[in-house]
Structures are given as C-alpha cells and as structure tokens.
Protein backbone atom coordinates (compact mmCIF):
# COMPACT_ATOMS: atom_id res chain seq x y z
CA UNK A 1 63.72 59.23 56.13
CA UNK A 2 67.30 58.96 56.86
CA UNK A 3 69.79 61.98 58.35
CA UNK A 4 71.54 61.78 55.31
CA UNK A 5 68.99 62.66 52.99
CA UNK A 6 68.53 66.58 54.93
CA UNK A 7 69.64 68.81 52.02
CA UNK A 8 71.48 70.53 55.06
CA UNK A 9 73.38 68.70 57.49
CA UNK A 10 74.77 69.30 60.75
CA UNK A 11 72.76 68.70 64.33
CA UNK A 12 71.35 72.00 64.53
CA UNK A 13 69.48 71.25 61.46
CA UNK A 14 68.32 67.94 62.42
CA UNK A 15 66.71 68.91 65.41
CA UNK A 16 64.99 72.27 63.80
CA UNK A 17 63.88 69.33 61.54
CA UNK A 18 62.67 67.01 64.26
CA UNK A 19 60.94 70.32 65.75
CA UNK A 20 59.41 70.79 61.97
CA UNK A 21 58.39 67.39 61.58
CA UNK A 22 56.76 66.97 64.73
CA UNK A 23 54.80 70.51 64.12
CA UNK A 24 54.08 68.78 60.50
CA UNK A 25 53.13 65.69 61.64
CA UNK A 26 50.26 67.72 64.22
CA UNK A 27 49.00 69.80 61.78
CA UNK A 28 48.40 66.37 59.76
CA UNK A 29 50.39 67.28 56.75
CA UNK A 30 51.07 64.45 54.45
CA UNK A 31 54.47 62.71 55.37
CA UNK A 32 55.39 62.38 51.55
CA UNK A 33 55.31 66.70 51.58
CA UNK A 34 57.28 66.81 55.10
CA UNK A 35 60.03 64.59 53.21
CA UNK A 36 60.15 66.22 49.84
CA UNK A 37 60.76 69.60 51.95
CA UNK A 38 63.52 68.38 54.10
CA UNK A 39 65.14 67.01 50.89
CA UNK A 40 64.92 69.85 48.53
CA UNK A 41 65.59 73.19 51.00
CA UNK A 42 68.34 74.78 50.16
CA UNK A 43 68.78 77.06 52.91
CA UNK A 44 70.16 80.86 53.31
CA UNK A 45 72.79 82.56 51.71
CA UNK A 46 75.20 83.11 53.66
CA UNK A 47 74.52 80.28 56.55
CA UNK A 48 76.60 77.26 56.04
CA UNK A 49 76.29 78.17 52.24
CA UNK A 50 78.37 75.50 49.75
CA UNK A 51 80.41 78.18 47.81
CA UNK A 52 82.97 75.74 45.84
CA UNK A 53 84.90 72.67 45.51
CA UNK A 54 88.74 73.39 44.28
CA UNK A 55 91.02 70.78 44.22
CA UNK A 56 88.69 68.72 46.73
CA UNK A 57 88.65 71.86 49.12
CA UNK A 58 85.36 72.77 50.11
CA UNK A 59 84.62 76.45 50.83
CA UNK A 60 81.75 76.98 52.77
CA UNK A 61 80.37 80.74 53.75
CA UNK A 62 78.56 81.50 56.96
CA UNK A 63 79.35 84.91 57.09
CA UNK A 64 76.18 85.17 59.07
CA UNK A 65 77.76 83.51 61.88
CA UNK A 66 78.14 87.08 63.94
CA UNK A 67 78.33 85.52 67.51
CA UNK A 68 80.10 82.11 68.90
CA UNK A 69 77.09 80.39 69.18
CA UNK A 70 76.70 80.31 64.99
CA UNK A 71 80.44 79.91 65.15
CA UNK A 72 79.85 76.75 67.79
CA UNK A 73 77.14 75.17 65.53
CA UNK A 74 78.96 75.70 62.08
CA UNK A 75 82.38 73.90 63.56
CA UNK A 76 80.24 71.26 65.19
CA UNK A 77 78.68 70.51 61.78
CA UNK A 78 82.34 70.01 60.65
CA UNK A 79 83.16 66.14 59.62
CA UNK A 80 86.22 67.22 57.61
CA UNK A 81 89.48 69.27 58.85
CA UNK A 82 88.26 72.74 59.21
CA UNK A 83 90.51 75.88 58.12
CA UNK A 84 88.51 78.61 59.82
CA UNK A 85 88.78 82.21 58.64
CA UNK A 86 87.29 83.81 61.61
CA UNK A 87 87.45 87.47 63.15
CA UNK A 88 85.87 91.00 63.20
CA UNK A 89 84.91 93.20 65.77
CA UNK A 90 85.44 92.34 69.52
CA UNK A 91 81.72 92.63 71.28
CA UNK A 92 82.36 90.74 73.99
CA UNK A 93 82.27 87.35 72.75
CA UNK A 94 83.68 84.48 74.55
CA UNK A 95 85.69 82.65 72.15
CA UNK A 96 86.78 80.18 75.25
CA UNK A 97 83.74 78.20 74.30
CA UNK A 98 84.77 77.14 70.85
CA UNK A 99 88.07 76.06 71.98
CA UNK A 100 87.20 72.36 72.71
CA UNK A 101 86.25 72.48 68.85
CA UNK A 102 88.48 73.96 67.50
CA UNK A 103 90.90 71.71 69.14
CA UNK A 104 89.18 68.81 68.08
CA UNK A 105 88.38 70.09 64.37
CA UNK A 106 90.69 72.90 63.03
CA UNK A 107 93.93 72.91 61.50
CA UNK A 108 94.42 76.51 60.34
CA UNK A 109 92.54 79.47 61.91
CA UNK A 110 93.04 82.82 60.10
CA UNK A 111 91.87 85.63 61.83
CA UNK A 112 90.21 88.51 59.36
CA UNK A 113 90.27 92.14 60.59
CA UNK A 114 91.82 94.51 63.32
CA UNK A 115 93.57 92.85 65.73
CA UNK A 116 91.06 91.86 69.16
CA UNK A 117 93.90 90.65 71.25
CA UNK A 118 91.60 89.27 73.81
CA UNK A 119 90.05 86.91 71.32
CA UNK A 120 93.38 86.41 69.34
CA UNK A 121 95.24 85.22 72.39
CA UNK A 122 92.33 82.74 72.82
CA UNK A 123 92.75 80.77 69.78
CA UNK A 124 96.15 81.15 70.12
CA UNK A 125 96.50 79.33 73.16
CA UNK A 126 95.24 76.06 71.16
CA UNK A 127 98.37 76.12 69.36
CA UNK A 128 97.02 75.30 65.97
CA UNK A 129 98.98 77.15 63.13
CA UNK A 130 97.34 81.04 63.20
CA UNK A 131 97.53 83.52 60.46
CA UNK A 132 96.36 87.40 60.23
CA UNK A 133 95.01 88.91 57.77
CA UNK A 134 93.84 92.66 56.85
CA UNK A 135 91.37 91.76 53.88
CA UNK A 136 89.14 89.00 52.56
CA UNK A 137 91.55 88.36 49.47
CA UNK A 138 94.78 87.41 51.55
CA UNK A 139 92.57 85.16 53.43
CA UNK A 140 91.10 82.60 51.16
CA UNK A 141 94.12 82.73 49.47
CA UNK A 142 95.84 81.76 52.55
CA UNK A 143 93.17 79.31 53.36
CA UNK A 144 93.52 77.95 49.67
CA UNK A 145 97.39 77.67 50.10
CA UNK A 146 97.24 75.91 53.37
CA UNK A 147 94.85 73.57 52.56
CA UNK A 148 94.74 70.42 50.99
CA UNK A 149 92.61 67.97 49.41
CA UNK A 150 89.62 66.88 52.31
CA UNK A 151 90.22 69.71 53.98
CA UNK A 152 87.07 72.66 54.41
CA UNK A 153 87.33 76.63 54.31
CA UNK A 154 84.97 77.71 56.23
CA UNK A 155 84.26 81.32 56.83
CA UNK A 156 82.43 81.26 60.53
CA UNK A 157 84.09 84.79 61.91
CA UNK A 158 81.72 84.81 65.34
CA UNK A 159 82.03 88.72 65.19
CA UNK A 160 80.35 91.44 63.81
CA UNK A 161 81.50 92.72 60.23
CA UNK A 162 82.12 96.56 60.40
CA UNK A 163 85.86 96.66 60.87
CA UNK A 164 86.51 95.62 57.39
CA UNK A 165 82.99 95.22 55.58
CA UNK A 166 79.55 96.82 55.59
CA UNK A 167 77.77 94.01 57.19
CA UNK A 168 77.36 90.09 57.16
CA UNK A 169 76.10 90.13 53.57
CA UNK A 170 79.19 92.32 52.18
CA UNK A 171 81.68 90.35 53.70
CA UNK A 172 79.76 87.01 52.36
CA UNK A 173 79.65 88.15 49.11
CA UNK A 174 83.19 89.07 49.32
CA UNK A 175 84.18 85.78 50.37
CA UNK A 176 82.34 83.88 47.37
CA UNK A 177 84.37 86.85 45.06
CA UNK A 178 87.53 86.06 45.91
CA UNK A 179 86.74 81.92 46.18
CA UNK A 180 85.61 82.27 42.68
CA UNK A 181 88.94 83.73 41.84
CA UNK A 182 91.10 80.88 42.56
C-alpha cells in the first residue's frame, strides 16, 4: 500500500499507521482489512478536517490543535503555502518551536483573539505578513482575501479557545460557518 493512498496524510498519520499496521499485522488480521481501513477513515472533526475548496483555496480546520505540538504536526503536514489563523489564550506555550515552520511554510499568519504579546512578538519576528483579528468572521475573510489559488487556510491556533469561544468545538464550528459563507 502506498503513502498516498492514507485517507489522511501528513507524517504523524503515517507512523500512527505504521504503529496500527504492525499491531494489525500481530494480531493476524487480514492485510486486505488493514488496507481497506487506512483507505476509508475519515478521521475527527475538527483535526486536520477538509472544510472547503474556494477558488482552489483549501480551508482546513484543526481547531483541536490547543497546544504547539498539534500546531507543529498540522504545519508539518503542509505541502502547499499555509495562511495560518492561529491564536487564543496564552498558557505558556512556546511558539519559538514552530518558527522554523512557519518560516519554511507560511505566508500569512492571522492571529485570532486578545492580544498575547509574548506569543505575538514571536511570529512576528519571522517577518511574514501578520494580521489581528477580534472574531472568527474577520479572519477567514482575511485569510480568503489574502490568499490565492494553491494556497491553504488552515485554522491550527496552538492555544486554548476561551478568550473568544466556548471551547475547541465552538470555535471549529465557527470556522466551517463563516468558510461556508464565502
């Protein structure tokens, strides 16, 4: 079975799939079963979740992306310029992580929510274009606006959700709202 036919893709799915397989493959499950699995899983709302294509700009939600690490693993999945809405409570996460990423894979980062200077000074100091914005509306549209064919939204915040939304869910479902609005 080739990477490419995962119905998810990025690394950290390929190697929960290699961990999978090789728990499959133990338990002598038949290899035809293993495959049709990999091939037809859909995932979770809200991880890395395909929202829409407009105008050949892919929005992707993974408002469940609450720390850097998610963050980290969604950007790394990345093959296409990345506008990242990101943002949301400051609980002590060390955005200096992602910066060799973002570097590498973002053209746009908006932040979403009350202002975390600590963290917005971070991204700012990769000196990729950097918007604010104060609700989920104003930021796919600026997402939407600075985009362009090729490009991906992708809504990877690395931060809690209670400064502007009840929790991950709220904010996802907010996301694929306003998306659906364009």
């Amino acid at each position: 079975m080739t990477l490419e036919a995962l119905a998810l893709q990025g690394n950290s799915t390929i190697y929960g799939s290699m961990a999978a397989n090789i728990g499959s493959r133990i338990s002598d499950i038949r290899k035809d079963l293993i495959k049709n699995c990999f091939t037809d899983f859909r995932g979770r709302e809200h991880r890395l979740e395909f929202v829409a294509n407009i105008h050949g700009i892919e929005f992707i939600n993974d408002s469940k992306a609450t720390n850097i690490n998610s963050t980290w693993f969604a950007l790394e999945s990345m093959n296409k310029p990345v506008i990242l809405i990101a943002g949301g409570i400051d609980k002590g996460n060390n955005f200096e992580i992602i910066k060799p990423l973002v570097i590498k894979k973002v053209k746009t980062i908006i932040w979403l929510g009350k202002d975390s200077q600590r963290m917005i000074s971070i991204l700012r100091e990769t000196g990729i274009l950097f918007a604010i914005s104060q609700s989920m509306k104003d930021a796919v549209e600026m997402a939407y606006l600075t985009g362009k064919q090729g490009d991906v939204v992708l809504l990877s915040p690395g931060c809690p959700s209670f400064d502007l939304f009840n929790d991950y869910e709220d904010r996802g479902r907010e996301f694929k709202l306003e998306v659906k609005k364009l």
